[in-house]
Protein backbone atom coordinates (compact mmCIF):
# COMPACT_ATOMS: atom_id res chain seq x y z
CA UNK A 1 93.89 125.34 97.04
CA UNK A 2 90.64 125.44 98.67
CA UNK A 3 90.80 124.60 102.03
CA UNK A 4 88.25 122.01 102.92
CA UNK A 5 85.70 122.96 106.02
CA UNK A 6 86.07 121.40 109.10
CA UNK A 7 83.80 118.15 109.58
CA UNK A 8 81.38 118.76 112.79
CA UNK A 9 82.45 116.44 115.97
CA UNK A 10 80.28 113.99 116.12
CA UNK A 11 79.44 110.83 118.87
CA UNK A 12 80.87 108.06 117.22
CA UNK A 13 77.29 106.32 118.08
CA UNK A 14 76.12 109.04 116.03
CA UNK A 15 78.36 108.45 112.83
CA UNK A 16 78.48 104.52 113.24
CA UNK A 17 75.19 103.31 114.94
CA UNK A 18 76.07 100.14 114.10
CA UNK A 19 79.78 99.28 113.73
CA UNK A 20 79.26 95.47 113.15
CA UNK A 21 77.52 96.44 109.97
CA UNK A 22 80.70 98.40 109.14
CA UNK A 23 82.42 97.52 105.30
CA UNK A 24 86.08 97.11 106.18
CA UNK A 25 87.98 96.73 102.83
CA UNK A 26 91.59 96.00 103.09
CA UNK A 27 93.96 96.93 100.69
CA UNK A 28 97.46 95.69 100.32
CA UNK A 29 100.31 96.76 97.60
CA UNK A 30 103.03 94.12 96.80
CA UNK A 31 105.96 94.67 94.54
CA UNK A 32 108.74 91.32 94.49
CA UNK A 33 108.10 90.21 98.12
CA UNK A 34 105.89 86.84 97.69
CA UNK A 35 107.06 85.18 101.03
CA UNK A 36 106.04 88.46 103.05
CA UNK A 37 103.46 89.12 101.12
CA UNK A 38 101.83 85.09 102.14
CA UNK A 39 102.45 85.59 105.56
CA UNK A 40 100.46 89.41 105.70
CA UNK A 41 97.69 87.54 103.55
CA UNK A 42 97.89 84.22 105.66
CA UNK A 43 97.61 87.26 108.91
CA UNK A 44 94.72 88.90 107.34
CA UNK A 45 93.07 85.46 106.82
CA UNK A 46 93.73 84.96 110.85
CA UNK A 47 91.45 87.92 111.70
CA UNK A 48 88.89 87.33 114.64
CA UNK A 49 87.19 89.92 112.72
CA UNK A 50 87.74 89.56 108.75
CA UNK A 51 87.64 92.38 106.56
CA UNK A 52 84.87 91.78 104.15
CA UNK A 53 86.83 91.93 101.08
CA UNK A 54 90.94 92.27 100.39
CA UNK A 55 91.95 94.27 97.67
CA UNK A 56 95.72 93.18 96.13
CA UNK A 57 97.38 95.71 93.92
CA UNK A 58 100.51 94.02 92.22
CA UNK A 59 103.25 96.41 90.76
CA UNK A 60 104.07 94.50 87.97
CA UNK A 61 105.83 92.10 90.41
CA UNK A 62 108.58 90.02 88.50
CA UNK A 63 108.77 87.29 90.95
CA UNK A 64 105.82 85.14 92.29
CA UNK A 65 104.32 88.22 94.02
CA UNK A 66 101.31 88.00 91.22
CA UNK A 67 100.76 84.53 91.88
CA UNK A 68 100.51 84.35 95.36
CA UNK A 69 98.07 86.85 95.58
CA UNK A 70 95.48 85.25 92.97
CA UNK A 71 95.67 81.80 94.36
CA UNK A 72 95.85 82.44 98.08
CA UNK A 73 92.55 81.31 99.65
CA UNK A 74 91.57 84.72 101.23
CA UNK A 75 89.92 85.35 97.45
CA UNK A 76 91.35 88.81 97.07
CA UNK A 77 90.14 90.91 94.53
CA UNK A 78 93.50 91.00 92.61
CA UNK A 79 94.77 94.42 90.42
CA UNK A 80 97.69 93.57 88.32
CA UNK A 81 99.44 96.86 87.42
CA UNK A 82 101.11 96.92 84.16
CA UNK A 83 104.05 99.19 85.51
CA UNK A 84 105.06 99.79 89.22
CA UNK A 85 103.89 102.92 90.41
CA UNK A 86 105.09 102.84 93.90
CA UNK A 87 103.84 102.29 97.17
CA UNK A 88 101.52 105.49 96.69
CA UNK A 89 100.68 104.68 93.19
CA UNK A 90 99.14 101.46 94.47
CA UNK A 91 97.33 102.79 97.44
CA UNK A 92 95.41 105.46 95.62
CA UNK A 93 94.54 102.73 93.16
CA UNK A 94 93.78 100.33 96.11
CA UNK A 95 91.82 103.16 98.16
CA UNK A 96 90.02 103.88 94.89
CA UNK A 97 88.83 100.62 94.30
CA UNK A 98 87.63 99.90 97.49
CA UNK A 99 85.44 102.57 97.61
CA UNK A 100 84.49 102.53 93.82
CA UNK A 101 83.78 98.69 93.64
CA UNK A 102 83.49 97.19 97.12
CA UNK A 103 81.78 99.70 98.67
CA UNK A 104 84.13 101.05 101.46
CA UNK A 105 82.75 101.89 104.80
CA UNK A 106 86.64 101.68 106.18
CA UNK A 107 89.35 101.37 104.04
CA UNK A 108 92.35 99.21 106.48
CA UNK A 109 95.49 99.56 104.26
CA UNK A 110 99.12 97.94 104.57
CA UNK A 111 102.23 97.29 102.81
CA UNK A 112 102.90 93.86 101.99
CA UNK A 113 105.27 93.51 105.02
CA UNK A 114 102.83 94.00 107.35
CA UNK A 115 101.78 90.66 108.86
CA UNK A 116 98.52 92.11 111.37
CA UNK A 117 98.19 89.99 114.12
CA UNK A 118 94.93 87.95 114.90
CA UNK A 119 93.11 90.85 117.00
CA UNK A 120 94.83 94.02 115.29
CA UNK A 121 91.16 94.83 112.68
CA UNK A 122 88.78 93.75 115.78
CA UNK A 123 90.88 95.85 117.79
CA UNK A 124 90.54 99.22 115.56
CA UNK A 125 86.99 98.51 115.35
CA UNK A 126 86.72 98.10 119.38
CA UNK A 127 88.15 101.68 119.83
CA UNK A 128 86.13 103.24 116.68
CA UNK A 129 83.20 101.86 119.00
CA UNK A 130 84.57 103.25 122.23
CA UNK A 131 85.15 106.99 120.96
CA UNK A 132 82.74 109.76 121.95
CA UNK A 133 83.58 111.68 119.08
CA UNK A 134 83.92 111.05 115.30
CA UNK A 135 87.37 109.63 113.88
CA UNK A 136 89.00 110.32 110.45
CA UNK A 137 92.11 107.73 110.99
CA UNK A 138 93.17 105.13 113.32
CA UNK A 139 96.12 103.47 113.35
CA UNK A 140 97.86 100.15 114.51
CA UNK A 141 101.02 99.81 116.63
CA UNK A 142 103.99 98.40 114.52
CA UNK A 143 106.63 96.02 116.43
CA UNK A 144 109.59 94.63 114.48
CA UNK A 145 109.59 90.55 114.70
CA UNK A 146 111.48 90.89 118.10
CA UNK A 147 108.38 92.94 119.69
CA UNK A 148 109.90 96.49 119.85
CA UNK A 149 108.31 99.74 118.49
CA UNK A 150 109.55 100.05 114.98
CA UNK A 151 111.36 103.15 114.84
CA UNK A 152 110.06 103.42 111.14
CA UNK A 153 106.23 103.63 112.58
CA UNK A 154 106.75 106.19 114.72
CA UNK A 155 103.12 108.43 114.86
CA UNK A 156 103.05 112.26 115.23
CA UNK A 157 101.07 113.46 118.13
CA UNK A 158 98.45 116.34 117.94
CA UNK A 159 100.22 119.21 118.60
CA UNK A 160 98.26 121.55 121.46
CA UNK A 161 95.94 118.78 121.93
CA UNK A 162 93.74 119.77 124.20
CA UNK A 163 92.65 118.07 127.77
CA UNK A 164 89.44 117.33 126.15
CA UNK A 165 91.35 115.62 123.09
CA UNK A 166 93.11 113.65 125.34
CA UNK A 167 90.23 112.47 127.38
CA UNK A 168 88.52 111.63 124.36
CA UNK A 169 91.00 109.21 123.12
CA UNK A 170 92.19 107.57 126.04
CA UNK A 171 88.32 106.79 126.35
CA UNK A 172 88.43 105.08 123.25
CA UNK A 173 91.93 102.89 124.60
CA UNK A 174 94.49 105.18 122.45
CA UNK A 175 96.14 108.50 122.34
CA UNK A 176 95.61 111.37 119.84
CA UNK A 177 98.04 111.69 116.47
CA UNK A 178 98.10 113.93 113.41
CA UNK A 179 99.72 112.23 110.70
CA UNK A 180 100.29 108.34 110.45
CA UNK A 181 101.39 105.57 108.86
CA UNK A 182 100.07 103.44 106.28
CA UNK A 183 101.89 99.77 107.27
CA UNK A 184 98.44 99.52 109.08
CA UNK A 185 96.33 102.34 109.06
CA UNK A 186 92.11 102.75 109.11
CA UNK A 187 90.81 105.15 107.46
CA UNK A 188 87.17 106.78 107.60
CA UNK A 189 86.21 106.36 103.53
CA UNK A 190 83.51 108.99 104.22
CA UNK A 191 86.45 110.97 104.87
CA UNK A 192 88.82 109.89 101.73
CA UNK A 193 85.49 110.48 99.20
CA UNK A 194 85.49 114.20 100.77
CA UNK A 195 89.12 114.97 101.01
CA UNK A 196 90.31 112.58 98.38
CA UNK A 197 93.26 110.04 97.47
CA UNK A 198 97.10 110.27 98.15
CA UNK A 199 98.96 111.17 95.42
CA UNK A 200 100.54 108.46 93.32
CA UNK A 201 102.81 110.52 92.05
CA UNK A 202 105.00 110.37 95.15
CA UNK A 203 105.80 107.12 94.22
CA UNK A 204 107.18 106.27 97.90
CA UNK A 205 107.87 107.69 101.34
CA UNK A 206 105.41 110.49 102.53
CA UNK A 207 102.61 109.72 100.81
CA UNK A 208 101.16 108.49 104.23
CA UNK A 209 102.28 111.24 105.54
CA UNK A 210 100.53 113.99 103.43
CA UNK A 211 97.28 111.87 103.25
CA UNK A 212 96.25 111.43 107.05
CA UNK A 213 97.62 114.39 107.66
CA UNK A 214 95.14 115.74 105.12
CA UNK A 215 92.63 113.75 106.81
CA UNK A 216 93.78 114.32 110.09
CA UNK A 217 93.90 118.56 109.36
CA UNK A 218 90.33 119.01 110.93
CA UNK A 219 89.62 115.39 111.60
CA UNK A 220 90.47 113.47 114.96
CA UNK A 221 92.54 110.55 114.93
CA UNK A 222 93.70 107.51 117.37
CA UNK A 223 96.76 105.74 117.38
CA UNK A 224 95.75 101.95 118.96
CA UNK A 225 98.00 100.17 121.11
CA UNK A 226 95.60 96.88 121.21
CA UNK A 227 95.85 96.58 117.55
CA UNK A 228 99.29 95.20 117.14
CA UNK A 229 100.89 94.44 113.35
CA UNK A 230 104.57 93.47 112.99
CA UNK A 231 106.79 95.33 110.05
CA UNK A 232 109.09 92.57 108.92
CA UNK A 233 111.49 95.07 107.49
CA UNK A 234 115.15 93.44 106.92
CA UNK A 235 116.78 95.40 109.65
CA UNK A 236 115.43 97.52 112.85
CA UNK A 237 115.82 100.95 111.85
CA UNK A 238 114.18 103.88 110.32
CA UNK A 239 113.92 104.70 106.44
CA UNK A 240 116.36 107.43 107.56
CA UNK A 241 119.41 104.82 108.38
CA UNK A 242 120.64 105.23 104.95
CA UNK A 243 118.48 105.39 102.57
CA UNK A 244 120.48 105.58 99.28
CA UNK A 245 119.19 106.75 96.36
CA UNK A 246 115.38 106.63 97.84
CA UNK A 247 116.61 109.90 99.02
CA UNK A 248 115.51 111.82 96.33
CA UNK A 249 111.82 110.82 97.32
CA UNK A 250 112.64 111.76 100.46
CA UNK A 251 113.35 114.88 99.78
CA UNK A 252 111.19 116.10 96.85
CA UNK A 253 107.88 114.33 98.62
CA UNK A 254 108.37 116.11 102.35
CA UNK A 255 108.84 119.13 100.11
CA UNK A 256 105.60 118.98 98.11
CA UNK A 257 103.88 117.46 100.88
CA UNK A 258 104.91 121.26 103.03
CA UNK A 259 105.43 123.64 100.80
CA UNK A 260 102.42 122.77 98.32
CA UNK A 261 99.71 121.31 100.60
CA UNK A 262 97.20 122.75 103.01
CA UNK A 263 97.68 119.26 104.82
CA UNK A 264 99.41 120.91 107.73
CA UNK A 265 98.84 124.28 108.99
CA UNK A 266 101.92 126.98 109.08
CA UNK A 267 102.91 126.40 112.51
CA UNK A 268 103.38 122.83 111.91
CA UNK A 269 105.07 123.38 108.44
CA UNK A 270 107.45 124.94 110.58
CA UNK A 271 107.91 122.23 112.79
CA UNK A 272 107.53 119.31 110.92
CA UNK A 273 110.08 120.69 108.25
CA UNK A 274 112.66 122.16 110.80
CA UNK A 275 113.06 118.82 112.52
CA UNK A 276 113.21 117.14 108.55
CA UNK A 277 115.69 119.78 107.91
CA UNK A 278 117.97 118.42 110.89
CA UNK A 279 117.42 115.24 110.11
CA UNK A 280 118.66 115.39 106.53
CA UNK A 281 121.86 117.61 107.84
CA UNK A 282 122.66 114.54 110.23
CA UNK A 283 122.17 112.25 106.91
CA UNK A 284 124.61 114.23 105.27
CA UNK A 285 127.68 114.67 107.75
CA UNK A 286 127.05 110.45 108.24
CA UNK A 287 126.83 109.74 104.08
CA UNK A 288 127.62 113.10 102.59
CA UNK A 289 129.95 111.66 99.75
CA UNK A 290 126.50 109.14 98.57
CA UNK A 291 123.89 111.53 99.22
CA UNK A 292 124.23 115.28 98.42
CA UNK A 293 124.01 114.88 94.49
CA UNK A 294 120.59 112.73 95.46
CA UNK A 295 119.17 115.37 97.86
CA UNK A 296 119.76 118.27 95.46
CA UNK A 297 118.14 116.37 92.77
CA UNK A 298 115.07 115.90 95.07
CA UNK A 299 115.13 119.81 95.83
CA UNK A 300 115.26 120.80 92.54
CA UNK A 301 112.63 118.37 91.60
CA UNK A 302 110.18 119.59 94.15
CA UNK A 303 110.86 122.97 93.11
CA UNK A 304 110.20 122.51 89.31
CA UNK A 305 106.43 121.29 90.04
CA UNK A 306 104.21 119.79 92.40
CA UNK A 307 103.01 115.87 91.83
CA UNK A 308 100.87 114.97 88.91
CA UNK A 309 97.42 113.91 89.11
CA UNK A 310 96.82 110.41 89.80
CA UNK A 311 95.11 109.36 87.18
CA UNK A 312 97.79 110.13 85.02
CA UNK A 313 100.01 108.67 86.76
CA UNK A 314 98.27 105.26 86.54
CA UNK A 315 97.18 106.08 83.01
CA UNK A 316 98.62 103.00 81.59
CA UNK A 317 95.91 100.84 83.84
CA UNK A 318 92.60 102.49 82.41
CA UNK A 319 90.34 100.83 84.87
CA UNK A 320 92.18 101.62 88.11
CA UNK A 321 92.58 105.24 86.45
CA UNK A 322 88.64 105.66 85.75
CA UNK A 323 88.93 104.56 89.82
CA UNK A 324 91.08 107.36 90.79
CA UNK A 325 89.07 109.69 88.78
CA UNK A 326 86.37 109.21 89.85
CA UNK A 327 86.64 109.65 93.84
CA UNK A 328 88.94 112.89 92.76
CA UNK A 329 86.09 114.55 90.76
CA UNK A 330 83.93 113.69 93.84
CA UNK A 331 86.36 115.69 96.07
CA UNK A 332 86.49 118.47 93.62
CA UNK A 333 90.57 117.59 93.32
């Protein structure tokens, strides 16, 4: 892979003379969750700043999941998938479309258990304002329904940030991360058009992570404490509690997102897959009997190849393919 050059550091003034103006498309993917998926709707409705259109991708929901979203009164622009392709299958279809069809300034994406409270969007847009120098990704602070940090939402800081990093984003209200995630994340379309989409074909778990940290490789980005969005997951815990047989994704995806990116540089490969690689040996000695067979599937799987392209992934949906294929031809992917 070619990697991309480094985007110049501009004043946010500079990139964004005029942030009211700004096109904020969000983007939501549901799959069989219609109550949580009414209450982040009925949330995004409750915006002191509205996004200026809502983008619904449906993953061939069996329940009411479809319904909800065409007839709830926020008027989303509603994509009914004809198979579910995952969390990251629907947010590079999602992404895609915002930018394709609505226009995309800033592309403000969530799962469908993300309920954004009223000032989390006004919020971002406040510290995009604030920043002396250009941002790629901001991102939302996620509380469970009791208030605490969720310990799924947890954002990697900047390694060797500098003083002058720091200053910069605690300017702007928020501190300085590299990767983060997408149960509320903003992201710079200028940015996604250049670099382009996640890949769908990680289906879920990491897909966030490769992305902004794609984004985020020569790009600055601001985690915001003012923006606040609760994660109504089941339980408080991390996707690392026990996660079954999603395992495999967890596996193969850090893998490809590592070993066959040029998302992170070495030093944090390093890192980033050392402290994995501890993680998934404490996963083991906890569940070892349920999970070993689904870990070395994952390896093997990452080793065979690297993800698809997206479009063929979401073949089966031609329109939100031409979508995806046409913001990846764009950024030469």
């Amino acid at each position: 892979m070619t990697e991309p050059a480094p985007v110049p550091e501009t004043p946010a003034s500079a990139a964004h003379p005029d942030l009211s103006a700004a096109r904020v498309v969000a983007v939501v993917v549901t799959y069989n969750r219609e109550q949580l998926l009414q209450e982040c709707l009925d949330g995004l409705l409750a915006q002191h700043r509205a996004p200026d259109a809502v983008v619904i991708i449906d993953n061939a929901s069996t329940d009411r999941s479809g319904e909800v979203a065409d007839q709830h009164e926020i008027d989303a622009d509603v994509v009914h998938l004809r198979r579910n392709v995952g969390g990251a299958g629907g947010f590079a279809a999602g992404i895609a479309r915002a930018l394709v069809r609505h226009e995309a300034d800033w592309v403000w994406v969530m799962d469908d258990d993300t309920v954004p409270r009223p000032e989390a969007l006004s919020a971002l847009l406040d510290a995009l304002g604030a920043s002396p120098v250009r941002l790629s990704v901001l991102s939302s602070r996620a509380v469970w329904t009791d208030g605490r940090d969720h310990p799924m939402n947890t954002q990697r800081q900047r390694l060797n940030a500098s003083a002058q990093e720091k200053r910069d984003a605690a300017r702007a209200g928020g501190t300085a991360i590299r990767t983060a995630s997408y149960v509320s994340a903003l992201l710079n379309a200028q940015d996604v058009r250049r670099l382009g989409l996640p890949y769908a074909d990680y289906f879920l778990w990491s897909d966030d992570f490769e992305h902004t940290g794609r984004l985020l490789r020569h790009g600055r980005g601001l985690r915001v404490p003012a923006s606040v969005v609760e994660h109504r997951t089941v339980a408080f815990a991390s996707a690392q509690s026990n996660p079954g047989s999603r395992f495999y994704f967890d596996v193969r995806n850090r893998i490809w997102a590592l070993a066959r990116t040029d998302s992170f540089t070495l030093l944090e490969r390093i890192l980033y897959g050392g402290r994995t690689a501890l993680g998934w040996v404490g996963l083991l000695l906890r569940h070892r009997t349920d999970l070993l067979g689904v870990g070395l599937r994952g390896l093997l799987a990452a080793l065979r190849r690297g993800p698809r392209p997206s479009a063929r992934v979401l073949e089966a949906d031609g329109e939100a393919a031409a979508d995806i294929r046409a913001i990846e031809r764009a950024a030469g992917r």
